[in-house]
C-alpha atoms as a PDB file:
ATOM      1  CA  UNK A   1     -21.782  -6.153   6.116  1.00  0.00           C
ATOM      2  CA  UNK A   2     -20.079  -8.472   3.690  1.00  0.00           C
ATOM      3  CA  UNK A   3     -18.718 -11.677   3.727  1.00  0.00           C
ATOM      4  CA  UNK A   4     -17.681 -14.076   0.981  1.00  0.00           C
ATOM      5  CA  UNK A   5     -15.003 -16.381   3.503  1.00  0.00           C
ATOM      6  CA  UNK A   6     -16.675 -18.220   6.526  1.00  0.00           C
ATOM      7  CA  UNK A   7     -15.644 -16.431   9.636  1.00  0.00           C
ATOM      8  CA  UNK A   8     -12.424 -18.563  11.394  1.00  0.00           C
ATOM      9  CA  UNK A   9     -12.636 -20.671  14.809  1.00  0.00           C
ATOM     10  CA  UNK A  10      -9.340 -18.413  16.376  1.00  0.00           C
ATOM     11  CA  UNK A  11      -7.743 -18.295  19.659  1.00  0.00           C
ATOM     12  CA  UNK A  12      -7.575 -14.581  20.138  1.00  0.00           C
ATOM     13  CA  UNK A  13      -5.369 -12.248  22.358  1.00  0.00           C
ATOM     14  CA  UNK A  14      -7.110  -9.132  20.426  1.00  0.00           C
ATOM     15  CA  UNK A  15     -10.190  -7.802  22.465  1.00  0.00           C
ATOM     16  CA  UNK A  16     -12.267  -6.207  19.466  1.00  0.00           C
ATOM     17  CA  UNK A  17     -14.516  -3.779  19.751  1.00  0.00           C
ATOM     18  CA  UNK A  18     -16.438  -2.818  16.186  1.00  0.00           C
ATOM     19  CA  UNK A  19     -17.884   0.662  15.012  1.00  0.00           C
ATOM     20  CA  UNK A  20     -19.713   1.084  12.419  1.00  0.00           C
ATOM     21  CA  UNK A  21     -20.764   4.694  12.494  1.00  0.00           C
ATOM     22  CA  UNK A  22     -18.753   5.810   9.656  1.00  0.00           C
ATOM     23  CA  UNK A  23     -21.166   4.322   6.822  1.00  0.00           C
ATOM     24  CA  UNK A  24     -19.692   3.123   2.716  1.00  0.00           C
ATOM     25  CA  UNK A  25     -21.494   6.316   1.676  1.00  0.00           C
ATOM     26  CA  UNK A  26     -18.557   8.214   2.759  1.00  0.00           C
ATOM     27  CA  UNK A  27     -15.638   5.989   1.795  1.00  0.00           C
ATOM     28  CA  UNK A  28     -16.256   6.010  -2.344  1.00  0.00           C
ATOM     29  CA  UNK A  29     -13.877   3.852  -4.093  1.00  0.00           C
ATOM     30  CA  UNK A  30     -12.595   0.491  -5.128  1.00  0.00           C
ATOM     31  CA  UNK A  31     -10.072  -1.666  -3.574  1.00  0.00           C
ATOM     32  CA  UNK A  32      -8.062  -4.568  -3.937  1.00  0.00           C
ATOM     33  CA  UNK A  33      -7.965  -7.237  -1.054  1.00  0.00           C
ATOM     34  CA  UNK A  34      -6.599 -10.345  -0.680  1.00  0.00           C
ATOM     35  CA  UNK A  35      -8.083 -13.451   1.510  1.00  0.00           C
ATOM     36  CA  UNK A  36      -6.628 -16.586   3.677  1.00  0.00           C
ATOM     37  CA  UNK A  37      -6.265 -17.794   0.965  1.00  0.00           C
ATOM     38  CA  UNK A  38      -4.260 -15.408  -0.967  1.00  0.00           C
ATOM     39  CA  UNK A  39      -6.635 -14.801  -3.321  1.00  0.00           C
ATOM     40  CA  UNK A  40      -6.682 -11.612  -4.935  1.00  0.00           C
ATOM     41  CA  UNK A  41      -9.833  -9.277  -5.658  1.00  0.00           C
ATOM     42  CA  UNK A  42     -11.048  -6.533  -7.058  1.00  0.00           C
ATOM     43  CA  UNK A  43     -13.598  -4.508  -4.801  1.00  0.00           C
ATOM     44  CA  UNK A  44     -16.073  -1.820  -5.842  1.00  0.00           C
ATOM     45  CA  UNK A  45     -17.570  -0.352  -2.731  1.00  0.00           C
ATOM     46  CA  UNK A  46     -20.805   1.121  -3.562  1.00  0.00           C
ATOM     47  CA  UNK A  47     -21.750  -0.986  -6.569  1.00  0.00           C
ATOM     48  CA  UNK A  48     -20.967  -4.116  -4.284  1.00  0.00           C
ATOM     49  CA  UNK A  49     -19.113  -5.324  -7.375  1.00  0.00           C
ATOM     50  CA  UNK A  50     -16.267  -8.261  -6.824  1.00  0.00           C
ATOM     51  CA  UNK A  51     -13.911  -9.499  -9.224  1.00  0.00           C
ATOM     52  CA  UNK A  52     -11.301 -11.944  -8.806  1.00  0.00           C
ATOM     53  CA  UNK A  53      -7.925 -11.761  -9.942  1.00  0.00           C
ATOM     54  CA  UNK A  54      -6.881 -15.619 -10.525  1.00  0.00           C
ATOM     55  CA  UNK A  55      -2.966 -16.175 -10.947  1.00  0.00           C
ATOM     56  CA  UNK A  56      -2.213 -12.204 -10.613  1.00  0.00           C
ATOM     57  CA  UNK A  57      -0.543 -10.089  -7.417  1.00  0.00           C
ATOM     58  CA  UNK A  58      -1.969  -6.729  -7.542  1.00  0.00           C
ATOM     59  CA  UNK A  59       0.620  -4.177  -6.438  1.00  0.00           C
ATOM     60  CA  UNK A  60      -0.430  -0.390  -6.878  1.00  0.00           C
ATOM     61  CA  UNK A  61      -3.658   1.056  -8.627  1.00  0.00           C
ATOM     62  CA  UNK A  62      -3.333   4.481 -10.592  1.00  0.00           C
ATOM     63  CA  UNK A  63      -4.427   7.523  -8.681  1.00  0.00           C
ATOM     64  CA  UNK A  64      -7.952   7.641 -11.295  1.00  0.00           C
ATOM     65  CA  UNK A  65      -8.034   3.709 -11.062  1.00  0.00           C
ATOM     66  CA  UNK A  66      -7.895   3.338 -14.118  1.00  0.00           C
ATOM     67  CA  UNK A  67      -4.381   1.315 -14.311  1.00  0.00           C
ATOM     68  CA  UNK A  68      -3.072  -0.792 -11.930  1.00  0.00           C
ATOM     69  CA  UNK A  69       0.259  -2.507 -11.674  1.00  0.00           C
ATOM     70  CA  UNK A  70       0.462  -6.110 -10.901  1.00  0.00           C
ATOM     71  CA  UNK A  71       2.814  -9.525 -11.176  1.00  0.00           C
ATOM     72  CA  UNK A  72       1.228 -11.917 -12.997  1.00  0.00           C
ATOM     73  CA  UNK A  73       2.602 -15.712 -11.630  1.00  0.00           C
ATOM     74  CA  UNK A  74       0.298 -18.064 -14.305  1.00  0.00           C
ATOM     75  CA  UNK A  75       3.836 -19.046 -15.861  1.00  0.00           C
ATOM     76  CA  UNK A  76       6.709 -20.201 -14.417  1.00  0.00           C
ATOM     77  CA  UNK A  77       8.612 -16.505 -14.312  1.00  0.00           C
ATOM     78  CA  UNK A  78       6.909 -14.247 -12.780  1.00  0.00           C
ATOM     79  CA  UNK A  79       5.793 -11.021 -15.373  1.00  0.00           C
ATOM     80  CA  UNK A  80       5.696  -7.322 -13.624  1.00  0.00           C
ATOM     81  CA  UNK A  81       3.011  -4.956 -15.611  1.00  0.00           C
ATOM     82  CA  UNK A  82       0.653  -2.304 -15.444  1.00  0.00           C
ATOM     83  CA  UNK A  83      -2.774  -3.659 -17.084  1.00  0.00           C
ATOM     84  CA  UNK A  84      -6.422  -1.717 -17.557  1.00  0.00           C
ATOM     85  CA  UNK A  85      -8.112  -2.384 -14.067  1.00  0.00           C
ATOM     86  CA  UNK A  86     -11.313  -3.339 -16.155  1.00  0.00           C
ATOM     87  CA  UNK A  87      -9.945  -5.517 -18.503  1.00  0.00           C
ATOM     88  CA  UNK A  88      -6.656  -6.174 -17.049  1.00  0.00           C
ATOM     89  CA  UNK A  89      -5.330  -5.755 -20.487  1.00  0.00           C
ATOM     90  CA  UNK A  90      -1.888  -5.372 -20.448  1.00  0.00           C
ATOM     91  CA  UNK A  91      -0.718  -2.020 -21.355  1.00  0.00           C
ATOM     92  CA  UNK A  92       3.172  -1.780 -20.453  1.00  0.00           C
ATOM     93  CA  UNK A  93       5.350  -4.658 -19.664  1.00  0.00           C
ATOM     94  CA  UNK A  94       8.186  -4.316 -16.812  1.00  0.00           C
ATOM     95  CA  UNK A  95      11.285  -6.073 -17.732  1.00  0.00           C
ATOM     96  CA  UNK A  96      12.410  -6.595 -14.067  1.00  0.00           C
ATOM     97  CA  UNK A  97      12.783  -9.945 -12.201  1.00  0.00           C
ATOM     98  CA  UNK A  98      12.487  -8.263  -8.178  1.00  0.00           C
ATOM     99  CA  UNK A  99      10.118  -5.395  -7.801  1.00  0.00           C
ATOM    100  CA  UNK A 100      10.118  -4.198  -4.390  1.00  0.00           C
ATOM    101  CA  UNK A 101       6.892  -2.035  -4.593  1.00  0.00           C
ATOM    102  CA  UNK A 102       5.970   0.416  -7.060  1.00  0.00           C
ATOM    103  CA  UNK A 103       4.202   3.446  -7.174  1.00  0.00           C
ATOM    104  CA  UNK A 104       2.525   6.136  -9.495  1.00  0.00           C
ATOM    105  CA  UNK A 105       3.469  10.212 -10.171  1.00  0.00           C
ATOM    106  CA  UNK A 106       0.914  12.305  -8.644  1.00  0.00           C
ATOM    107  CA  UNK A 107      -0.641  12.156 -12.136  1.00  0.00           C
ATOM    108  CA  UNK A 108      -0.307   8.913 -13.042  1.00  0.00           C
ATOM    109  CA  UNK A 109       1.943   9.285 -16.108  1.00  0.00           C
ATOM    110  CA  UNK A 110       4.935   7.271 -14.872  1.00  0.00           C
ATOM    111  CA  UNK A 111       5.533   5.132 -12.287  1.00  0.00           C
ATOM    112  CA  UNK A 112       8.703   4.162 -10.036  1.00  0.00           C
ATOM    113  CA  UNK A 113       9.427   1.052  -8.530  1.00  0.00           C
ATOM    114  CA  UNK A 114      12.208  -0.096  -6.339  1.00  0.00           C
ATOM    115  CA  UNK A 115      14.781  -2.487  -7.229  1.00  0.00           C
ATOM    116  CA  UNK A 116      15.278  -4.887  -4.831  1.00  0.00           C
ATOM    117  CA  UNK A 117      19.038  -6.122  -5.484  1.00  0.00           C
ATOM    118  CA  UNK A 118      19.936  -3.468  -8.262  1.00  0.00           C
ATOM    119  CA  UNK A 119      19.523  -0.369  -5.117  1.00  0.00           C
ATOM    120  CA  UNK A 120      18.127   1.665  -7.002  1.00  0.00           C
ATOM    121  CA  UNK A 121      14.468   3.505  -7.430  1.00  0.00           C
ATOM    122  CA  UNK A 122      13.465   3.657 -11.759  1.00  0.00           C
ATOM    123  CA  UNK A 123      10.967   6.113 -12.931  1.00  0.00           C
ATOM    124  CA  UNK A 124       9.105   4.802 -16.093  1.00  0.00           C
ATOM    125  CA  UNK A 125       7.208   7.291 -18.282  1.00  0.00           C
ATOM    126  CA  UNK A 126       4.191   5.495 -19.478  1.00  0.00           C
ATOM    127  CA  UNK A 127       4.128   7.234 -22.681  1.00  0.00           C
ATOM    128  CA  UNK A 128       7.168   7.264 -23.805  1.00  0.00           C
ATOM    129  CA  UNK A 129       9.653   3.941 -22.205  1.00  0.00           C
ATOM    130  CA  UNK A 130      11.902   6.751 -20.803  1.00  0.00           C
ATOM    131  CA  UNK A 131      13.411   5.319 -17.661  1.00  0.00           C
ATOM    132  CA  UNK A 132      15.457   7.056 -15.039  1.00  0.00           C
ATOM    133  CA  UNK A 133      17.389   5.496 -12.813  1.00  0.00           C
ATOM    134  CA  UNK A 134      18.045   6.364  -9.014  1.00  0.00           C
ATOM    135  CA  UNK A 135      21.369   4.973  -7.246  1.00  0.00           C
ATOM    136  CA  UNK A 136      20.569   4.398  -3.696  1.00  0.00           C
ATOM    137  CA  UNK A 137      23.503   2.787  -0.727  1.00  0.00           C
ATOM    138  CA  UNK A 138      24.080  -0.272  -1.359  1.00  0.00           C
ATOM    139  CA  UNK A 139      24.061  -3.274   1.238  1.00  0.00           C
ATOM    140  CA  UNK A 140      20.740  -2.912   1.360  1.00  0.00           C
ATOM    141  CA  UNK A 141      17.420  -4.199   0.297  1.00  0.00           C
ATOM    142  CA  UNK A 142      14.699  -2.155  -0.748  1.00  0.00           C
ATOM    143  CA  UNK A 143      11.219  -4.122  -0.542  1.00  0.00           C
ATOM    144  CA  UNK A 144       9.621  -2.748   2.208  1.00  0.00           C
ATOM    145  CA  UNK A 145       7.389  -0.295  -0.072  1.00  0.00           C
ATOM    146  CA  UNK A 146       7.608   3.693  -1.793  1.00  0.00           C
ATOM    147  CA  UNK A 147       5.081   6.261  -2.090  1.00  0.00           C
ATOM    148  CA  UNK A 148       5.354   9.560  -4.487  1.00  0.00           C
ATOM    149  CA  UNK A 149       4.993  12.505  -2.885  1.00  0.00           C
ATOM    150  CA  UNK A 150       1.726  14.633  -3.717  1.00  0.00           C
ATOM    151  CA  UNK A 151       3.887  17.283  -5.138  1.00  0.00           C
ATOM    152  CA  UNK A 152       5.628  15.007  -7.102  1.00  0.00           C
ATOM    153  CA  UNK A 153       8.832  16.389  -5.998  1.00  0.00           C
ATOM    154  CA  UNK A 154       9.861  13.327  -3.581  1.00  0.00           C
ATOM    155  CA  UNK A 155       9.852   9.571  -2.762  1.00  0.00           C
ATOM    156  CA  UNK A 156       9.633   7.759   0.757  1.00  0.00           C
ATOM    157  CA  UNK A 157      10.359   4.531   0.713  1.00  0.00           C
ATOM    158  CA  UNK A 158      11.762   1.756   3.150  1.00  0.00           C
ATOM    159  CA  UNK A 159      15.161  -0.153   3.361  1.00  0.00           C
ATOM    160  CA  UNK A 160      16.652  -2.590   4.922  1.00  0.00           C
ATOM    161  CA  UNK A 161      20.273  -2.305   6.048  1.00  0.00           C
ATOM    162  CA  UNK A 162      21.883  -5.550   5.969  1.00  0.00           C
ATOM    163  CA  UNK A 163      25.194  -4.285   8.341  1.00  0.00           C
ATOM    164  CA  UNK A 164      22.918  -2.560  10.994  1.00  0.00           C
ATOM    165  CA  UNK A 165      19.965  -5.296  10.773  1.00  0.00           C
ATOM    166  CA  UNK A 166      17.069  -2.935  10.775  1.00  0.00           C
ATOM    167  CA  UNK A 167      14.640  -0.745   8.744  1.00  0.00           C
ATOM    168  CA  UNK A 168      14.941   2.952   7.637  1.00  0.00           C
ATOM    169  CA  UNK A 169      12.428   5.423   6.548  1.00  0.00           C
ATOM    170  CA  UNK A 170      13.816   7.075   3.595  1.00  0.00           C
ATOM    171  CA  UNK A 171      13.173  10.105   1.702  1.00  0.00           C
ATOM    172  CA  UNK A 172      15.387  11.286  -1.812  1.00  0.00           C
ATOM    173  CA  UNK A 173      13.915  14.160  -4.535  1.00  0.00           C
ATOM    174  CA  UNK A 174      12.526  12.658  -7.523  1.00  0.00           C
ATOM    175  CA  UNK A 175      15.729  13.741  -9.284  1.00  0.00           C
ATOM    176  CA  UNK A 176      18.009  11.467  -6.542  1.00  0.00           C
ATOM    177  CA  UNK A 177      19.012  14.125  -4.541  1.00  0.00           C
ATOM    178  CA  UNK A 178      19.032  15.031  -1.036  1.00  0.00           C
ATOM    179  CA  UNK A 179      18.183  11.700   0.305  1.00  0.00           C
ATOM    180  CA  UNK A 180      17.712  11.355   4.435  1.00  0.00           C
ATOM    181  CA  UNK A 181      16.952   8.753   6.906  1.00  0.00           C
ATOM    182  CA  UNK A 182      13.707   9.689   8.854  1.00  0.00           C
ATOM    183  CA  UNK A 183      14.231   7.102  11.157  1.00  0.00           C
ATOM    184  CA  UNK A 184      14.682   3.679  12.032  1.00  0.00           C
ATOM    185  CA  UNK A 185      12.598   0.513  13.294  1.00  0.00           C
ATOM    186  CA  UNK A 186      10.329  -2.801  12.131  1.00  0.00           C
ATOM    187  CA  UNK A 187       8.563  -0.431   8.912  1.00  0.00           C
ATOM    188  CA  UNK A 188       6.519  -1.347   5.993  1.00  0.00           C
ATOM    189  CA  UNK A 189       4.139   0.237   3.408  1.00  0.00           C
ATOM    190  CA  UNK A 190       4.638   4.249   3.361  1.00  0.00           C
ATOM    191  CA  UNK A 191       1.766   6.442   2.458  1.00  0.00           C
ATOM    192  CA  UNK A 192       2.504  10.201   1.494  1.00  0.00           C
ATOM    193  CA  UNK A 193      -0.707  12.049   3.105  1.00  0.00           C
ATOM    194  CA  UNK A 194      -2.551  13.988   0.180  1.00  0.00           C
ATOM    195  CA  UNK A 195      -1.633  17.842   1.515  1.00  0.00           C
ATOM    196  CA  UNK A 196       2.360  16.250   1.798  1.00  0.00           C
ATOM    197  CA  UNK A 197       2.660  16.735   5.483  1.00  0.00           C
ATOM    198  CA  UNK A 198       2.749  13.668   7.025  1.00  0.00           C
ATOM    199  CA  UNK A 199       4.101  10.108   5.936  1.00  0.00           C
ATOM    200  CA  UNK A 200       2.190   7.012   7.118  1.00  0.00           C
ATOM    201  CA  UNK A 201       3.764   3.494   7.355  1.00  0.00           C
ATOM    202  CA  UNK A 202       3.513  -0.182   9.729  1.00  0.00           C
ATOM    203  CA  UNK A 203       4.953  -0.661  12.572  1.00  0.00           C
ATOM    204  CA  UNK A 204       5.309  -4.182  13.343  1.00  0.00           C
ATOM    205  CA  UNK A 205       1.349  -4.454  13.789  1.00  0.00           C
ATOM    206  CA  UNK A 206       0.619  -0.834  14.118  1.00  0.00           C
ATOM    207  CA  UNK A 207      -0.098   2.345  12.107  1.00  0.00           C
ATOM    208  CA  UNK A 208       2.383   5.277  12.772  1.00  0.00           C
ATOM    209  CA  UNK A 209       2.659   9.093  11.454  1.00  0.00           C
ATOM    210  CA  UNK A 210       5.892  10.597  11.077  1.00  0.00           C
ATOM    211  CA  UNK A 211       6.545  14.463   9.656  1.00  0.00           C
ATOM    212  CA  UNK A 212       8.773  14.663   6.448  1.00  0.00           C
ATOM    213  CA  UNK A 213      11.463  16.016   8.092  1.00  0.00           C
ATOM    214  CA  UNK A 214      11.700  12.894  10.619  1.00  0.00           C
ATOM    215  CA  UNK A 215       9.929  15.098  13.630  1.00  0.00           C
ATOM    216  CA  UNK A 216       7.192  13.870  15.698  1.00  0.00           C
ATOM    217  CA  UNK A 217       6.895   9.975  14.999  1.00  0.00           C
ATOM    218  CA  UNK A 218       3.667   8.895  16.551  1.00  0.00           C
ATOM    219  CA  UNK A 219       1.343   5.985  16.674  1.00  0.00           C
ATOM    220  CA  UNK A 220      -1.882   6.641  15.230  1.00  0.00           C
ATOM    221  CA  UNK A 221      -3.853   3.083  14.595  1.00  0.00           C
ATOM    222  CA  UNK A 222      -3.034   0.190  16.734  1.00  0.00           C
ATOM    223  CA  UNK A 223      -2.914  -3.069  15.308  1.00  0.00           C
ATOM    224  CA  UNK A 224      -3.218  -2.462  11.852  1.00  0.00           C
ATOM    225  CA  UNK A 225      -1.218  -2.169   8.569  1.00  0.00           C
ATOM    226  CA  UNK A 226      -1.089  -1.352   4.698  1.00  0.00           C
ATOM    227  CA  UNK A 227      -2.224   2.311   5.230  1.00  0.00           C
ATOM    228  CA  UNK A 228      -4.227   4.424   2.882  1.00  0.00           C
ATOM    229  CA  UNK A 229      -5.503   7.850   2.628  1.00  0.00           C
ATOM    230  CA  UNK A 230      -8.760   9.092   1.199  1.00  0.00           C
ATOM    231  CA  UNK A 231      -8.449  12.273  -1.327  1.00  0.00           C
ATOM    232  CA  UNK A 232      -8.306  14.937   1.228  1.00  0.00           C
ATOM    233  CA  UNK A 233      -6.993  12.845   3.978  1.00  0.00           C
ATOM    234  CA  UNK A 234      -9.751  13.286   6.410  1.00  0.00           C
ATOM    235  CA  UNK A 235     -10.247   9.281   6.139  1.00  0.00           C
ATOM    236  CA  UNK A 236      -7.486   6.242   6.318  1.00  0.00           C
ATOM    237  CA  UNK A 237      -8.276   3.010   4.850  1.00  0.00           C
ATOM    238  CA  UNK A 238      -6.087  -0.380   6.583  1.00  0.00           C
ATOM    239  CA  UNK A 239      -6.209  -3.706   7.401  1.00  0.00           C
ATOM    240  CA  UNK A 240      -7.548  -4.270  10.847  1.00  0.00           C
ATOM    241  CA  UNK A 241      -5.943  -7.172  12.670  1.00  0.00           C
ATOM    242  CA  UNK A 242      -8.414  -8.953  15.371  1.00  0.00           C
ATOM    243  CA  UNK A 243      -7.321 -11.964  16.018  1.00  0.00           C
ATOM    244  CA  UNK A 244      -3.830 -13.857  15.383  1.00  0.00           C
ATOM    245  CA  UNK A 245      -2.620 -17.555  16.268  1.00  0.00           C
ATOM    246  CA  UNK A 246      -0.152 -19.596  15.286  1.00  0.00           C
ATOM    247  CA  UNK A 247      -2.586 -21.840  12.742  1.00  0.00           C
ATOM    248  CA  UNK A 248      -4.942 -19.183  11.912  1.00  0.00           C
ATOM    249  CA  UNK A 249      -5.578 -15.120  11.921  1.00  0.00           C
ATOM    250  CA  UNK A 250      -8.527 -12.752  12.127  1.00  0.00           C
ATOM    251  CA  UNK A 251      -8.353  -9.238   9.961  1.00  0.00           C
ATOM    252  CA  UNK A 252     -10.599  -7.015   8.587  1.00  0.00           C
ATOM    253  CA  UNK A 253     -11.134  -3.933   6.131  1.00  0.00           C
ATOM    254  CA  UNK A 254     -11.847  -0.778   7.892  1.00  0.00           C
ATOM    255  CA  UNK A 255     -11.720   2.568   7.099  1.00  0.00           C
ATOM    256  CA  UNK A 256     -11.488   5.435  10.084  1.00  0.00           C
ATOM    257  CA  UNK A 257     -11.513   9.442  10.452  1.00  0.00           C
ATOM    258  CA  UNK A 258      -7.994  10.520  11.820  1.00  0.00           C
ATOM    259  CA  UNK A 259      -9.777  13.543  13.267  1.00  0.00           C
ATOM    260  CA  UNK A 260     -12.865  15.196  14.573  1.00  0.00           C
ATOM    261  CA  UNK A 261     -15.071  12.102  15.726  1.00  0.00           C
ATOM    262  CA  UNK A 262     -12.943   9.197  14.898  1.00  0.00           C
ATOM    263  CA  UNK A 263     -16.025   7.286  12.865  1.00  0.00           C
ATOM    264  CA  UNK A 264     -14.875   3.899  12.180  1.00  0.00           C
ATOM    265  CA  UNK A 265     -16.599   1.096   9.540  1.00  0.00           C
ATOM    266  CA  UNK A 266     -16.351  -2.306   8.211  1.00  0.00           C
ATOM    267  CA  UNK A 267     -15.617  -2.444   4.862  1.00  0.00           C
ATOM    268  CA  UNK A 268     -14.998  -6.305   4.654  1.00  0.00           C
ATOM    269  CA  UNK A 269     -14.171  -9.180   6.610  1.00  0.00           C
ATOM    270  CA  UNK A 270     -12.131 -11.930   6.590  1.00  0.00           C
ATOM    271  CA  UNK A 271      -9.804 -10.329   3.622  1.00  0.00           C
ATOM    272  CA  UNK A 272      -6.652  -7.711   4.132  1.00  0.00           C
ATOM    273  CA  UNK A 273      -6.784  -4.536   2.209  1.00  0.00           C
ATOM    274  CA  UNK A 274      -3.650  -4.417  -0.485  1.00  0.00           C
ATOM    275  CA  UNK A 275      -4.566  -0.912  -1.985  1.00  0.00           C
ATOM    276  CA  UNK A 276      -7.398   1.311  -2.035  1.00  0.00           C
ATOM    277  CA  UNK A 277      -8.081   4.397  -4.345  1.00  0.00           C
ATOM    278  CA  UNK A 278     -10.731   6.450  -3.210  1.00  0.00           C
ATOM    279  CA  UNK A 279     -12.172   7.607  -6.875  1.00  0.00           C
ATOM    280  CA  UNK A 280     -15.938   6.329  -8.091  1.00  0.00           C
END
């Protein structure tokens, strides 16, 4: 077990109760985690490698891991980019003042972020500066997070309707048609499972599933948030939450099987997980 952050004196109304059967042999990977303090790192799992990431907010890393897109606050306006992950050299710069979230094509050649006050979703090809844009309603705010579908055919992503005062799950085709509202609630942070058939988001302090078409909504993970999948799905990735107060908080990294056993681990403590891509 790992720890870099003394462990917290916290008045807890959590009861926690920790399994460690699932062992770091099986979740491959690197992630990026953030602490108390929000300080931002970059984790390699088996090589027990750490990095920090001084002055930058890591958003989204690329499917391969390669890339990953970040905000970089050293200066006085804030600078949207993806960078190497290695080197965090900058690679393409993102002209855009409010990114809601962003997130990458299924392989990794452009990515799409939402616009928080522009309502709208833009697809950047990495290659070539081509954007597309996607008009969504308007009197609404889109920061609560967008995934790419695994067929690359679809976005979900969450908004916030300012005349009905609460969150959607949305979906719209990659070319801006045929959007729908899943549902409604307290959401954050959708995941697009790797075969496509279920959708993954927060609850207020829980993990649900929901189908694509908006059937069978169901809590999967309590108290928990910023879900993520492993490669073929058998394994989700979140930030475990143990302990909260008014002055001070408890969370972990875990990683757990959605089926068959239910193995859980400790990835690390004391930090929340921000993104995780499962590739060595």
């Amino acid at each position: 077990m790992k720890k870099f952050i003394p462990i917290l004196l916290l008045v807890s109304f959590f009861s926690c109760k920790r399994n460690d059967e699932l062992p770091l042999s099986e979740v491959p990977g690197r992630i990026i985690m953030q602490d108390k303090y929000s300080r931002n790192y970059h984790y390699i799992i088996q090589n027990d490698y750490i990095k920090a990431l001084p002055n930058l907010n890591p958003i989204r890393l690329s499917h391969d891991g390669s890339k990953l897109a970040l905000m970089d606050y050293s200066t006085v306006q804030s600078k949207y980019s993806i960078v190497n992950t290695y080197t965090l050299t900058e690679i393409v710069k993102l002209n855009n003042n409010e990114i809601g979230d962003i997130c990458w094509s299924p392989d990794d050649t452009e990515v799409a972020y939402l616009e928080v006050y522009d309502s709208s979703i833009v697809r950047l090809n990495l290659a070539t500066l081509q954007t597309q844009i996607i008009h969504l309603p308007g009197e609404t705010v889109y920061n609560g997070g967008i995934d790419w579908s695994p067929d690359g055919n679809s976005f979900v992503f969450i908004g916030y309707d300012l005349v009905g005062n609460s969150s959607h799950v949305y979906t719209i085709g990659a070319d801006g048609s045929n959007l729908k509202i899943l549902n409604a609630g307290i959401f954050n942070k959708p995941r697009w499972s790797p075969d496509g058939k279920t959708i993954a988001f927060e609850n207020i302090l829980d993990i649900y599933f929901i189908n694509p078409d908006g059937t069978n909504m169901r809590k999967t993970i309590e108290r928990a948030e910023n879900p993520c999948w492993s490669r073929d799905g058998s394994i989700m990735m979140f930030t475990y939450i143990e302990a909260l107060g008014w002055a001070s908080s408890k969370i972990d990294i875990r990683a757990r099987e959605i089926d068959g056993d239910q193995r859980e681990g400790v990835i690390y403590e004391d930090v929340g997980l921000i993104d995780w891509c499962p590739v060595n």
